[in-house]
Protein backbone atom coordinates (compact mmCIF):
# COMPACT_ATOMS: atom_id res chain seq x y z
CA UNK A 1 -20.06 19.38 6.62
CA UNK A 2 -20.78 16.70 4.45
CA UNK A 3 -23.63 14.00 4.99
CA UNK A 4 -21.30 11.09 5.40
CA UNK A 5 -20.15 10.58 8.72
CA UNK A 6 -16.26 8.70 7.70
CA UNK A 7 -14.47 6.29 10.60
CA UNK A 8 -10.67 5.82 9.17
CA UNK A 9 -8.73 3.03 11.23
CA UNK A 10 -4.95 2.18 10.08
CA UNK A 11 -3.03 6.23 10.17
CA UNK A 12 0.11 5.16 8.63
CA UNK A 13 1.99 7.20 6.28
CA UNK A 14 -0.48 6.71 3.42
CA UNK A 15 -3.90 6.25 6.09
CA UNK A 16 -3.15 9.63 7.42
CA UNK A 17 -2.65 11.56 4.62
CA UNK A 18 -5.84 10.06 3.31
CA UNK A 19 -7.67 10.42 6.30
CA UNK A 20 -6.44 14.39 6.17
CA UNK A 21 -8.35 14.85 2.73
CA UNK A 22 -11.19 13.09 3.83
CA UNK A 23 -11.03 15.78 6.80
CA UNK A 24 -9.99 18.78 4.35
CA UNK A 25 -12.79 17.99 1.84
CA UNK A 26 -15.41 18.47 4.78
CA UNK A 27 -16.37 15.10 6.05
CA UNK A 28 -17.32 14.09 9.83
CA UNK A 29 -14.05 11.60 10.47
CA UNK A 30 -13.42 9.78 13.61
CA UNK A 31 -10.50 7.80 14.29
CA UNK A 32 -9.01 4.99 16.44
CA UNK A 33 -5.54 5.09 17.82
CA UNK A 34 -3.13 1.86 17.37
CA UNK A 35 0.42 2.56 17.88
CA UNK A 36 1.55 6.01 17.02
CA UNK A 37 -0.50 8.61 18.47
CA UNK A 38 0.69 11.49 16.65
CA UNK A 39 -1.45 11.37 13.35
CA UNK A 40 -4.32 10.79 15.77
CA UNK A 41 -3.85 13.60 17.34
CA UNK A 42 -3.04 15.89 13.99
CA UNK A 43 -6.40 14.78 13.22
CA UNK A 44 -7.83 15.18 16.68
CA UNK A 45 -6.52 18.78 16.55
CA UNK A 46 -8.64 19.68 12.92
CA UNK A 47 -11.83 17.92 14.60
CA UNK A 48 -11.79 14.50 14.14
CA UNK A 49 -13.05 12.26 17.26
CA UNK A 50 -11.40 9.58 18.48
CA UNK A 51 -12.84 6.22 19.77
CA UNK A 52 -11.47 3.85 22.35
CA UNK A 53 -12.16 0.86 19.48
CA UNK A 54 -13.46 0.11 16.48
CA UNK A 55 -16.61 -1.59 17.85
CA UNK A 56 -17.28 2.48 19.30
CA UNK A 57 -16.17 3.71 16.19
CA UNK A 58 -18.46 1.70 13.60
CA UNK A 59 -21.16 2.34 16.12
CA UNK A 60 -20.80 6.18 15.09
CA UNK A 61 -20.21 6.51 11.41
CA UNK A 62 -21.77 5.35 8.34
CA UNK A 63 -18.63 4.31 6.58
CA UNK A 64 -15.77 2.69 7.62
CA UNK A 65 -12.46 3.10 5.63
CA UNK A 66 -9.33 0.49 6.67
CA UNK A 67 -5.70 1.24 5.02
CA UNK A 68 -3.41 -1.56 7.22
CA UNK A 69 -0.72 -3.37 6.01
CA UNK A 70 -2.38 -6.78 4.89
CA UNK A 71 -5.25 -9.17 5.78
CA UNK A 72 -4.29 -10.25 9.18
CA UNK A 73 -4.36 -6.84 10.50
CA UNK A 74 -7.98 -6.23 8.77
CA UNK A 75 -9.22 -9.59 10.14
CA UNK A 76 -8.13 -8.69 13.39
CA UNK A 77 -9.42 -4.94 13.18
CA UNK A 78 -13.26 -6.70 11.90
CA UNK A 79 -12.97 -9.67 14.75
CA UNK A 80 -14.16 -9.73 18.74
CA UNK A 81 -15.50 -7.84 21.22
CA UNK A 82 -13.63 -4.10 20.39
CA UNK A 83 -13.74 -5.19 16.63
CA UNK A 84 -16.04 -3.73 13.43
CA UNK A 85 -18.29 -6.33 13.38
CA UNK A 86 -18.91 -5.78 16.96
CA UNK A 87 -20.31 -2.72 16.14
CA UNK A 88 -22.02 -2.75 12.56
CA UNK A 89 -25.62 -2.04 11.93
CA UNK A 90 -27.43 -3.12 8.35
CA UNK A 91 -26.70 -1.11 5.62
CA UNK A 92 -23.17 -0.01 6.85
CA UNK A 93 -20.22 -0.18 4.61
CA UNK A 94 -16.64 -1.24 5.28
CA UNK A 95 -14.19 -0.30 2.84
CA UNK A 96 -10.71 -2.24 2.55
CA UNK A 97 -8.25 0.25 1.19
CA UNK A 98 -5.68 -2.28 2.35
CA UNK A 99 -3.62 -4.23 -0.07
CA UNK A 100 -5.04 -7.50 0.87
CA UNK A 101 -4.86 -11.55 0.30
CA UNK A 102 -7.14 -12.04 -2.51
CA UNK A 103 -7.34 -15.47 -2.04
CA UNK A 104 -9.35 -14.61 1.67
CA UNK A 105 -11.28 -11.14 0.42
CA UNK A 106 -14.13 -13.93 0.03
CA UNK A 107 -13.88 -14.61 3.50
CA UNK A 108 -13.61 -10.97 5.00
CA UNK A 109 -16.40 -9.97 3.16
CA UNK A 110 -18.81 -12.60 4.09
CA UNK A 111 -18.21 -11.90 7.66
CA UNK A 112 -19.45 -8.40 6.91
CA UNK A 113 -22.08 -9.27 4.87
CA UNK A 114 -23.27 -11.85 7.59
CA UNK A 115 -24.68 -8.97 9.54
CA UNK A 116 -26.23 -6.93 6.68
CA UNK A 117 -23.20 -4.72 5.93
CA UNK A 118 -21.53 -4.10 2.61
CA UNK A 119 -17.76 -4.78 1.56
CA UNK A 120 -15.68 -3.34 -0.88
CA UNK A 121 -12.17 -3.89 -1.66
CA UNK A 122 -10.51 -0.40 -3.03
CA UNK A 123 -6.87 -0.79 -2.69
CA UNK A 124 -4.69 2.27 -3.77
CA UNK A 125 -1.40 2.62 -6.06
CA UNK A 126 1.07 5.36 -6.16
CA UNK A 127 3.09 7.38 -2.89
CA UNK A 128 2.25 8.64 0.18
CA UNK A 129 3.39 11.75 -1.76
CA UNK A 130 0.71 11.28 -4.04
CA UNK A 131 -1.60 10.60 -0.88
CA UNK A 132 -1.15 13.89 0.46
CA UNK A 133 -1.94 15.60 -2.41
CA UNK A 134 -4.92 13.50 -3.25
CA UNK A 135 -3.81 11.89 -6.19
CA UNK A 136 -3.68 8.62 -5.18
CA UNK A 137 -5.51 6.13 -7.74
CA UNK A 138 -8.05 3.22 -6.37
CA UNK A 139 -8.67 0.30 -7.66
CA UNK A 140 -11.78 -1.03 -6.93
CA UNK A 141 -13.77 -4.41 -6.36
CA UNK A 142 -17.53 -5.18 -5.80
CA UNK A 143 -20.98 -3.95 -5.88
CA UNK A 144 -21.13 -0.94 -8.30
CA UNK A 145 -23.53 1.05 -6.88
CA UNK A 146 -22.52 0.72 -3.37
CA UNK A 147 -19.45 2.07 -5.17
CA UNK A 148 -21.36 5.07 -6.41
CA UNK A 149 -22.36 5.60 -2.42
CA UNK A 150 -18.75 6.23 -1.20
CA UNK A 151 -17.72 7.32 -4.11
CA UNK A 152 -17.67 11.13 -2.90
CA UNK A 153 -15.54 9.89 -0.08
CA UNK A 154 -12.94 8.17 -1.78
CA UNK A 155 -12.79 11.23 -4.20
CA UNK A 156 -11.37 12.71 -1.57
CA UNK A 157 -8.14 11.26 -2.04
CA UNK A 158 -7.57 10.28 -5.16
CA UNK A 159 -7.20 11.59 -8.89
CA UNK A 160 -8.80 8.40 -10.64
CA UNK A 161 -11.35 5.41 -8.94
CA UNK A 162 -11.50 2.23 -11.42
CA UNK A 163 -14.01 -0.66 -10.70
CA UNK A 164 -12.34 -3.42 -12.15
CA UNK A 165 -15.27 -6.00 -11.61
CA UNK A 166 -16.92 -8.18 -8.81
CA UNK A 167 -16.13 -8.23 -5.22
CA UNK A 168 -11.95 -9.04 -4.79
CA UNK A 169 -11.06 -7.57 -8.22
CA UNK A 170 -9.60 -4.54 -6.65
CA UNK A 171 -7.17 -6.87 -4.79
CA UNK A 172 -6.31 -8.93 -7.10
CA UNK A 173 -5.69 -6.06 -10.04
CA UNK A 174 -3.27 -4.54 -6.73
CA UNK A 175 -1.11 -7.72 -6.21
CA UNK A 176 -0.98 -8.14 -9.85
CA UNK A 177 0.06 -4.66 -10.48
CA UNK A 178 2.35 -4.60 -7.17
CA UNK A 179 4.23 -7.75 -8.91
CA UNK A 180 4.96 -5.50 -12.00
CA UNK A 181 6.81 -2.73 -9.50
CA UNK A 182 8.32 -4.74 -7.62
CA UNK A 183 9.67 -7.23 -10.17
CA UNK A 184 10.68 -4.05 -12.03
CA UNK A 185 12.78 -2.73 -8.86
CA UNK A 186 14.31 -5.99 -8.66
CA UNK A 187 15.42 -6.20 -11.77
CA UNK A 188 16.90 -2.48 -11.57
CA UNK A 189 18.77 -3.94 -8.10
CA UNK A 190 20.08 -6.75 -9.93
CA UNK A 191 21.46 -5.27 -13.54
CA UNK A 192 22.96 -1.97 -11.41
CA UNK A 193 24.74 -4.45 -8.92
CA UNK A 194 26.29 -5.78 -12.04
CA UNK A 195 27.02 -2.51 -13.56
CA UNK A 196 28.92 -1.68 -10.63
CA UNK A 197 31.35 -4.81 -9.96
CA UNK A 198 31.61 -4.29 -13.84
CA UNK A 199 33.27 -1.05 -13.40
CA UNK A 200 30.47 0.41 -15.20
CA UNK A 201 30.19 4.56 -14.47
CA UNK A 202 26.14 4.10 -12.67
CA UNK A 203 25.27 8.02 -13.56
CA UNK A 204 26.20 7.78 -17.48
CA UNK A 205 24.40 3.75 -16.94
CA UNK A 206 21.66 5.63 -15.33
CA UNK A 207 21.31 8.22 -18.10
CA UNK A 208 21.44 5.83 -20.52
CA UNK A 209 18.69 3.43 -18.98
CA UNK A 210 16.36 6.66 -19.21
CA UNK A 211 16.34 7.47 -22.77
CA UNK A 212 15.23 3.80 -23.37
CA UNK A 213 13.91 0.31 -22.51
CA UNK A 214 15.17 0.55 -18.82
CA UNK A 215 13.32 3.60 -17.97
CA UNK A 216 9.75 3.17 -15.93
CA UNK A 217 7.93 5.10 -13.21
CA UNK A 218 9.88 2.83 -10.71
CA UNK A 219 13.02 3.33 -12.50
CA UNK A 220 12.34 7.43 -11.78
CA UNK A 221 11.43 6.70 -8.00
CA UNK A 222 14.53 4.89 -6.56
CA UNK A 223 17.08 5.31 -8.69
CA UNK A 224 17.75 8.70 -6.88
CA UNK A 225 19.49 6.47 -4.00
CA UNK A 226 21.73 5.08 -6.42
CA UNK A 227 22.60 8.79 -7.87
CA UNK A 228 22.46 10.82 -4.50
CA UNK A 229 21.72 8.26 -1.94
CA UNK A 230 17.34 9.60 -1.82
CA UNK A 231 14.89 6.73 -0.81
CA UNK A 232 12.45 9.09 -0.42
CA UNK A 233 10.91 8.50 -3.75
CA UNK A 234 8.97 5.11 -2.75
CA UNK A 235 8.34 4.94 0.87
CA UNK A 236 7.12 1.40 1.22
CA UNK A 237 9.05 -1.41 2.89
CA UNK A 238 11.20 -4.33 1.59
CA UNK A 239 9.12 -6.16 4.18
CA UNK A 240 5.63 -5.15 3.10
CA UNK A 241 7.09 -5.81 -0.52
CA UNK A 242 7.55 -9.84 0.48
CA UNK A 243 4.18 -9.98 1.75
CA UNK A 244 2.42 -8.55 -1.55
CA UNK A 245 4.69 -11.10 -3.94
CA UNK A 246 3.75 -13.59 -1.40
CA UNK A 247 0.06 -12.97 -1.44
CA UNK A 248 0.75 -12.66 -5.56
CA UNK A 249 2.65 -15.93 -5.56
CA UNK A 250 -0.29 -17.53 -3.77
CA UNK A 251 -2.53 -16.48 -6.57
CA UNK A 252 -1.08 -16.95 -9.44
CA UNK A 253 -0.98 -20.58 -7.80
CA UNK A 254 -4.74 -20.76 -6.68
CA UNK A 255 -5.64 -19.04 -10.64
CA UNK A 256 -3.23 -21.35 -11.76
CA UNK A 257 -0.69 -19.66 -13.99
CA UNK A 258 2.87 -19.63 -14.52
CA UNK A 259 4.96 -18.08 -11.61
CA UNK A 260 8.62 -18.32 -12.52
CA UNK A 261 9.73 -14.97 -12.53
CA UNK A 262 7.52 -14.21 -9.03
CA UNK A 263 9.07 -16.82 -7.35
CA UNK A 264 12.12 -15.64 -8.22
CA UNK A 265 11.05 -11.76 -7.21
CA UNK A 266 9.73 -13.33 -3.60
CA UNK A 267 12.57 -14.75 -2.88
CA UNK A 268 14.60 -11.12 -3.15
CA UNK A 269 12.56 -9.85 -0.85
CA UNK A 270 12.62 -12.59 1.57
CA UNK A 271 16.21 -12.21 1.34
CA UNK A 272 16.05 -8.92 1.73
CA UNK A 273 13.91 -9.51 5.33
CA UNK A 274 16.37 -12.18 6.25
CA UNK A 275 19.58 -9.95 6.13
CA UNK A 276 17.48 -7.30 8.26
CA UNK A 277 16.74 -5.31 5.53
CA UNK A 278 12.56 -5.19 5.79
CA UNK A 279 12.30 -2.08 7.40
CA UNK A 280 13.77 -0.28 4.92
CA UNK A 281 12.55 1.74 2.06
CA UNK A 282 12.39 -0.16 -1.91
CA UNK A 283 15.14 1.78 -2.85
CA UNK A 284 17.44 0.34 -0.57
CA UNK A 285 17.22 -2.97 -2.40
CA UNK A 286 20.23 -1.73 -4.39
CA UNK A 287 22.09 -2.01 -0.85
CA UNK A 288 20.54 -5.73 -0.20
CA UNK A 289 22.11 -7.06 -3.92
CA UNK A 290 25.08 -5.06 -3.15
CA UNK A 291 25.82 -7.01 0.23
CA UNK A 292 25.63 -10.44 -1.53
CA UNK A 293 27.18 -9.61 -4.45
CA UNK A 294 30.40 -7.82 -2.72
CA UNK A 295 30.09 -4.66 -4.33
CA UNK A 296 28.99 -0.66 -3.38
CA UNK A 297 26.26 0.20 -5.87
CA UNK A 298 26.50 3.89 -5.88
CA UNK A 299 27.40 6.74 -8.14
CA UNK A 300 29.07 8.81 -5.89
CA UNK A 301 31.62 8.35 -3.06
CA UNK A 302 30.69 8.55 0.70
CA UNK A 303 32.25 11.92 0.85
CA UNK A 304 30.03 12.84 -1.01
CA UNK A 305 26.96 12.28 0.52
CA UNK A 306 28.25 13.14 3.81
C-alpha cells in the first residue's frame, strides 16, 4: 500500500474507472456515494471505504481527487457543513479533475487556499475507454511542485500529465481543446446531414472523408453510428457538450477573442438539449441535424440494424 491515502468523490463513468486504477495501482481510496451506488460499492468490494460526506472523507485522506460534471457540482461538493472545506486541514490538496468554468477556477481555489490547502486544476481528455485502461491524458494547472506531490497518483490513470502553466491553465487548455471536438463533431453532423438529403451513398462519403481532410480522431469515434448505428465510441453527453462550449463561449468573451464559429457550435448543442436530445451520447448529433433537416442520416436501413 502506497503512502498516499486518495479520497475520489464524483464515480461516473470516467470517476470510476479512474478511481479503480487509483485502487489497482495500490493506493488507500475512500469514497463518497451520490446517486448511483453501484460503483461505490465495486469499489467498496476491492477495499475502498466509504464516508457518509465529504467533510468525513477529507478528514481521512491526504488527497482529494473530484471528476463531476462542471463547477456547480464542485462548488457545491467544497461548500457547508458535509462539504471539503468542512473538513480540510493545512497542507491538504484538492484536485479538480472536473472540466470546469475557467472564468471561476480563481474563485474555487481561493476558497481552498483560504484554509491552508492546495488546488490544482487537472482536467482529463480522451474516453472512459481510455479511463479504464489508464490512458487517459491530464492536463494540468498550478503550482508545479505540488504537481510533482500527486503526481504518482494521477499516474495512475493516465498515459501522459502536461502542466500547461499557472493555476486555471488546465481548464482553460480543456475548454479550448473541448471546442476543437466538439466543433469538429458538429461539423461532421452538419456536412453528413447534407450528404444524405443529397442522395449521397454515407459509407463510400465516409470512406472518402478518411483518406483525407475530413478524417480526425472524432471523425473515427462517432462516425460508427452513422455506418452501423455504434455511439459507443464517445460516451459523453450532448448536454455536458453545451455546458463546455458555454463555459468556452464565456471565455473567449472574458480573454476577449473572436467567437463566431463557437457561438455557432453552442447553439447546436443547445438545440440539441432543447429537442430532448442532452442525454444522449455525441454521436447521436447526426440524429439531432437529421430531425431539423428532414432527413435519416444513416448508411444502412433499419432492417439492418435490427
Amino acid at each position: 500500500m502506497t503512502a498516499i491515502n486518495v479520497g475520489f468523490i464524483g464515480l461516473g463513468l470516467m470517476g470510476h474507472a479512474m478511481a479503480s486504477n487509483i485502487q489497482n495501482k495500490g493506493f488507500s481510496l475512500g469514497v463518497t456515494a451520490h446517486r448511483n451506488r453501484q460503483p461505490v460499492e465495486d469499489l467498496v468490494s476491492k477495499g475502498a471505504r466509504e464516508y457518509a460526506n465529504a467533510a468525513e472523507l477529507t478528514r481521512a485522506v491526504d488527497v482529494v481527487l473530484l471528476c463531476l460534471p462542471g463547477t456547480a457540482e464542485v462548488g457545491r461538493a467544497l461548500a457547508g457543513e458535509t462539504g471539503i472545506l468542512a473538513g480540510l486541514r493545512p497542507g491538504q490538496i484538492v484536485v479538480d479533475c472536473s472540466t470546469g468554468d475557467p472564468n471561476r477556477t480563481a474563485d474555487l481555489a481561493a476558497q481552498v487556499l483560504a484554509q491552508g490547502g492546495y488546488y490544482l486544476d487537472t482536467p482529463v481528455n480522451r474516453t472512459p475507454k481510455d479511463a479504464v485502461a489508464g490512458r487517459l491524458n491530464v492536463l494540468a494547472g498550478g503550482d508545479a511542485e505540488v504537481l510533482d506531490k500527486v503526481r504518482p497518483v494521477l499516474e495512475c490513470f493516465s498515459e501522459t500529465i502536461h502542466h500547461l502553466g499557472p493555476l486555471g491553465s488546465g481548464h482553460k487548455a480543456k475548454v479550448i481543446h473541448n471546442f476543437i471536438s466538439q466543433g469538429n463533431a458538429t461539423i461532421l453532423a452538419e456536412a453528413f446531414c447534407t450528404a444524405a438529403k443529397n442522395g449521397i451513398d454515407l459509407a463510400a462519403f465516409a470512406e472518402i472523408c478518411s483518406m483525407s481532410g475530413g478524417y480526425s480522431r472524432t471523425f473515427e469515434r462517432i462516425i460508427p453510428y452513422v455506418l452501423k448505428g455504434d455511439d459507443s465510441g464517445q460516451q459523453f453527453a450532448l448536454a455536458n457538450c453545451e455546458k463546455d462550449m458555454r463555459y468556452y463561449t464565456e471565455l473567449s468573451k472574458m480573454t476577449p477573442t473572436t467567437g463566431i464559429v463557437s457561438d455557432a457550435v453552442y447553439q447546436t448543442f443547445m438545440l440539441a438539449k432543447a429537442l430532448g436530445h442532452g442525454d444522449k451520447y455525441v454521436p447521436r448529433l447526426f440524429d439531432v441535424l437529421g430531425e431539423i433537416n428532414g432527413v435519416r442520416v444513416r448508411a444502412y436501413a433499419e432492417e439492418e440494424n435490427a
